[in-house]
C-alpha atoms as a PDB file:
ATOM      1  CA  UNK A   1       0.000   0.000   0.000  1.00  0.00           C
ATOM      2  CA  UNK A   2       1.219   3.622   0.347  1.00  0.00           C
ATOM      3  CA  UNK A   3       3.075   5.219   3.116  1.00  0.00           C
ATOM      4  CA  UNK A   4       1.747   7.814   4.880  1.00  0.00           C
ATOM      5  CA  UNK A   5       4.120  10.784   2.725  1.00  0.00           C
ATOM      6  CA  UNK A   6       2.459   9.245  -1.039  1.00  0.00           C
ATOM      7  CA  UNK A   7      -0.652   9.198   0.524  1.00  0.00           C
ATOM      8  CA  UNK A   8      -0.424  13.070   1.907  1.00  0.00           C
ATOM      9  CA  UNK A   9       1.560  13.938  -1.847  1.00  0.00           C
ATOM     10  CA  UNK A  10      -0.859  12.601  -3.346  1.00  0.00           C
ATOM     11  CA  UNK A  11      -4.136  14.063  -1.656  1.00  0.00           C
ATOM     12  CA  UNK A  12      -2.372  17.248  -2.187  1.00  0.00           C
ATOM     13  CA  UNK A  13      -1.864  17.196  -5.857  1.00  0.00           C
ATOM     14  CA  UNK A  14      -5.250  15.985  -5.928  1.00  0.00           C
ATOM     15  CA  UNK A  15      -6.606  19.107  -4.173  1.00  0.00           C
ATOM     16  CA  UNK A  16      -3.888  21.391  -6.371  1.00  0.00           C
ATOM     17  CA  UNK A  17      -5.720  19.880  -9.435  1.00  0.00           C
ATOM     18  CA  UNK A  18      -9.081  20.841  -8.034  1.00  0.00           C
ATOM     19  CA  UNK A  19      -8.479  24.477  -7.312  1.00  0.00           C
ATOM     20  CA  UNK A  20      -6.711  25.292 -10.576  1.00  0.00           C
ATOM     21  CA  UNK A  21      -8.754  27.336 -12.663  1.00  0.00           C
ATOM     22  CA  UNK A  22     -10.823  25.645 -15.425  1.00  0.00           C
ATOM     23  CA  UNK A  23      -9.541  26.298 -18.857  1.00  0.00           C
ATOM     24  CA  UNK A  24     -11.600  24.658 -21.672  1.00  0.00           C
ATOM     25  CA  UNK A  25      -8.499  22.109 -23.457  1.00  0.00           C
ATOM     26  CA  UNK A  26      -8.399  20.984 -27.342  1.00  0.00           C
ATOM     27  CA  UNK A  27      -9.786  18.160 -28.899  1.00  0.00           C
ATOM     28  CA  UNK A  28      -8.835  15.041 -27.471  1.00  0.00           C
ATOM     29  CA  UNK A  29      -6.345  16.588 -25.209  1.00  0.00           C
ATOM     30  CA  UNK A  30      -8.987  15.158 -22.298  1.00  0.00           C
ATOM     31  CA  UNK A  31      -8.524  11.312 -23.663  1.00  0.00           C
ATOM     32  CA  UNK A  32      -4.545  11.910 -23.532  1.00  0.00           C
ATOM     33  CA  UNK A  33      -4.620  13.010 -20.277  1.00  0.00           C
ATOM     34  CA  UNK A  34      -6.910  10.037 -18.925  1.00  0.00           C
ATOM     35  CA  UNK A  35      -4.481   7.546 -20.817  1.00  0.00           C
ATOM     36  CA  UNK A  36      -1.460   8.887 -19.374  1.00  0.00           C
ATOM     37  CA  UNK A  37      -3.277   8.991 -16.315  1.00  0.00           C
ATOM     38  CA  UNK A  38      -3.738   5.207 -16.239  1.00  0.00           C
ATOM     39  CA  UNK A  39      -0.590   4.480 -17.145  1.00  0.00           C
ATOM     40  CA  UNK A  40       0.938   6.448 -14.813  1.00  0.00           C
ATOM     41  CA  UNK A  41      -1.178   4.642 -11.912  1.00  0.00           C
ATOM     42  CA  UNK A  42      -0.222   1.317 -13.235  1.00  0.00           C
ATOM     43  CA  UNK A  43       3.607   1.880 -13.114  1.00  0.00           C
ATOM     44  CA  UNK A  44       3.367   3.679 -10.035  1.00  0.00           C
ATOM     45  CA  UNK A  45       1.150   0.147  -8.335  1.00  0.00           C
ATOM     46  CA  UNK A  46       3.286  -2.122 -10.102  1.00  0.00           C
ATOM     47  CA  UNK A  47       6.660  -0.893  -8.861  1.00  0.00           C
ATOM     48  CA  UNK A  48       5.172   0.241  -5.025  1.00  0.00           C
ATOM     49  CA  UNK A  49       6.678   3.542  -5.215  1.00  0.00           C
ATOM     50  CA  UNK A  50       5.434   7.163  -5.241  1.00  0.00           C
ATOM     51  CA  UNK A  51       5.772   9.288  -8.034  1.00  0.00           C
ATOM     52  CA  UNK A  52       8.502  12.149  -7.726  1.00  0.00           C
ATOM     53  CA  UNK A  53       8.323  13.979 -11.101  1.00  0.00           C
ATOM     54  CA  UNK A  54       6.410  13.734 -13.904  1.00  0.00           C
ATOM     55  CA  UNK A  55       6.806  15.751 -17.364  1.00  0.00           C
ATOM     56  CA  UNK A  56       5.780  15.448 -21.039  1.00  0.00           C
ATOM     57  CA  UNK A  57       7.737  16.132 -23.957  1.00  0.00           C
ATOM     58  CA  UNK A  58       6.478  18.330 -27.002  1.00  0.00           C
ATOM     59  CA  UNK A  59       4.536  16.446 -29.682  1.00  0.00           C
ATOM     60  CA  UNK A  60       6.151  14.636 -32.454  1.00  0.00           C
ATOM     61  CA  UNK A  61       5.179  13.624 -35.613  1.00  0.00           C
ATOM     62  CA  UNK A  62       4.690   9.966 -35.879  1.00  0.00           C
ATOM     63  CA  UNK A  63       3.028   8.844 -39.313  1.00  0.00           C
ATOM     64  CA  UNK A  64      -0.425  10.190 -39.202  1.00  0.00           C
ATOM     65  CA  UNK A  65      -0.118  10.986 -35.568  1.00  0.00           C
ATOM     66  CA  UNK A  66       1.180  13.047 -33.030  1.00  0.00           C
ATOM     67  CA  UNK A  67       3.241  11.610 -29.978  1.00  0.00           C
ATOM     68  CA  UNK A  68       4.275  12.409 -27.065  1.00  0.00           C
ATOM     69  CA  UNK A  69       6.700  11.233 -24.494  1.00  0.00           C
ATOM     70  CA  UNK A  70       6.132  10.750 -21.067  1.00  0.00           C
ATOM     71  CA  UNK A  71       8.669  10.351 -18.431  1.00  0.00           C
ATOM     72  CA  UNK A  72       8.043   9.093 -15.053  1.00  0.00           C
ATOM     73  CA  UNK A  73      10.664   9.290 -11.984  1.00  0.00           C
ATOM     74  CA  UNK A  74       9.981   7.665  -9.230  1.00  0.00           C
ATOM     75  CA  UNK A  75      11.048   7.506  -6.109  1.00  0.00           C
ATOM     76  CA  UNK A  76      13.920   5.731  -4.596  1.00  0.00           C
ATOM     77  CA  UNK A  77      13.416   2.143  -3.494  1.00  0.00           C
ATOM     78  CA  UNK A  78      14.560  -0.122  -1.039  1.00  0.00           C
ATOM     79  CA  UNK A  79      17.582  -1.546  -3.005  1.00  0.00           C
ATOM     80  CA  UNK A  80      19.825   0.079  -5.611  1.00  0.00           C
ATOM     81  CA  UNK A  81      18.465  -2.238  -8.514  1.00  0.00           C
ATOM     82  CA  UNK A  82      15.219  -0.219  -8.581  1.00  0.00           C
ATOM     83  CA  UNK A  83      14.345   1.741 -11.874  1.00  0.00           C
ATOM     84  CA  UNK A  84      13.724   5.258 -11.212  1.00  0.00           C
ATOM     85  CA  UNK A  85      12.734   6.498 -14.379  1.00  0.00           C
ATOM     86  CA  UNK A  86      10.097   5.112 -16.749  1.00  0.00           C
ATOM     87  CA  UNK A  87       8.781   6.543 -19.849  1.00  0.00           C
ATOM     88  CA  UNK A  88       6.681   5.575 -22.412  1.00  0.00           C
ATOM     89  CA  UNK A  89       5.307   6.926 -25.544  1.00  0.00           C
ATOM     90  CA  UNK A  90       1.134   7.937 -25.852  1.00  0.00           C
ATOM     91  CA  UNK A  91      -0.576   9.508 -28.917  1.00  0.00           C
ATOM     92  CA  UNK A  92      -2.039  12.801 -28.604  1.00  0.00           C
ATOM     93  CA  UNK A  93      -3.396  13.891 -31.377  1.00  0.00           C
ATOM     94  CA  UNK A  94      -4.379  12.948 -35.435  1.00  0.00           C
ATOM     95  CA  UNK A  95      -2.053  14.704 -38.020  1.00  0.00           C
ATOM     96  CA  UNK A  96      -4.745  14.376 -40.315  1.00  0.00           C
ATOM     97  CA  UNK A  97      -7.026  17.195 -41.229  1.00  0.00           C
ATOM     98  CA  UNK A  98     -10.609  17.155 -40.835  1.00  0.00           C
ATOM     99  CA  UNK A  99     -13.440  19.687 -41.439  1.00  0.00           C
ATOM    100  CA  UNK A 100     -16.434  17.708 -40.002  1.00  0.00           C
ATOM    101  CA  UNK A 101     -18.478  16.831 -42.913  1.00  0.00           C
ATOM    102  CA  UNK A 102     -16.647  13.918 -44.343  1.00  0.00           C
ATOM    103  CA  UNK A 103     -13.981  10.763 -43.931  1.00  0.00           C
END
């Protein structure tokens, strides 16, 4: 489970998150931010450590998509052996142009 210090870190970021001001975000920038989300919760369960940092790299073109890079540093584990940074890559957005009427 978590110690008491990811517990508090995390109830505070939560409440940070909930007093920031609401700005209305692009298309599909919602869905990126839920999948990163999960991901982020399963690495963090997985290796039973709290998250330290977190930050996203600009997008990239990838094919018909844009992507993103996510990096993940957790926090120092019991032995020396323990990853501390993770990162993986999530789509954020369509390259391709669309005006809403057709395919």
């Amino acid at each position: 489970m978590f110690t008491r210090r990811q517990f508090i870190t995390l109830f505070a970021v939560g409440l940070a998150a909930t007093a920031l001001p609401v700005v209305p975000a692009p298309d599909g920038w919602d869905e990126f931010i839920a999948r990163v989300r999960a991901r982020t919760m399963e690495v963090v369960r997985r290796e039973g450590r709290g998250l330290r940092r977190m930050w996203i790299e600009p997008p990239r073109a990838d094919g018909a998509w844009y992507t993103r890079r996510v990096h993940l540093e957790l926090e120092a584990g019991p032995s020396l052996l323990d990853r501390l940074h993770f990162e993986f890559d999530e789509v954020s957005d369509s390259r391709l142009m669309w005006d809403g009427d057709s395919i």
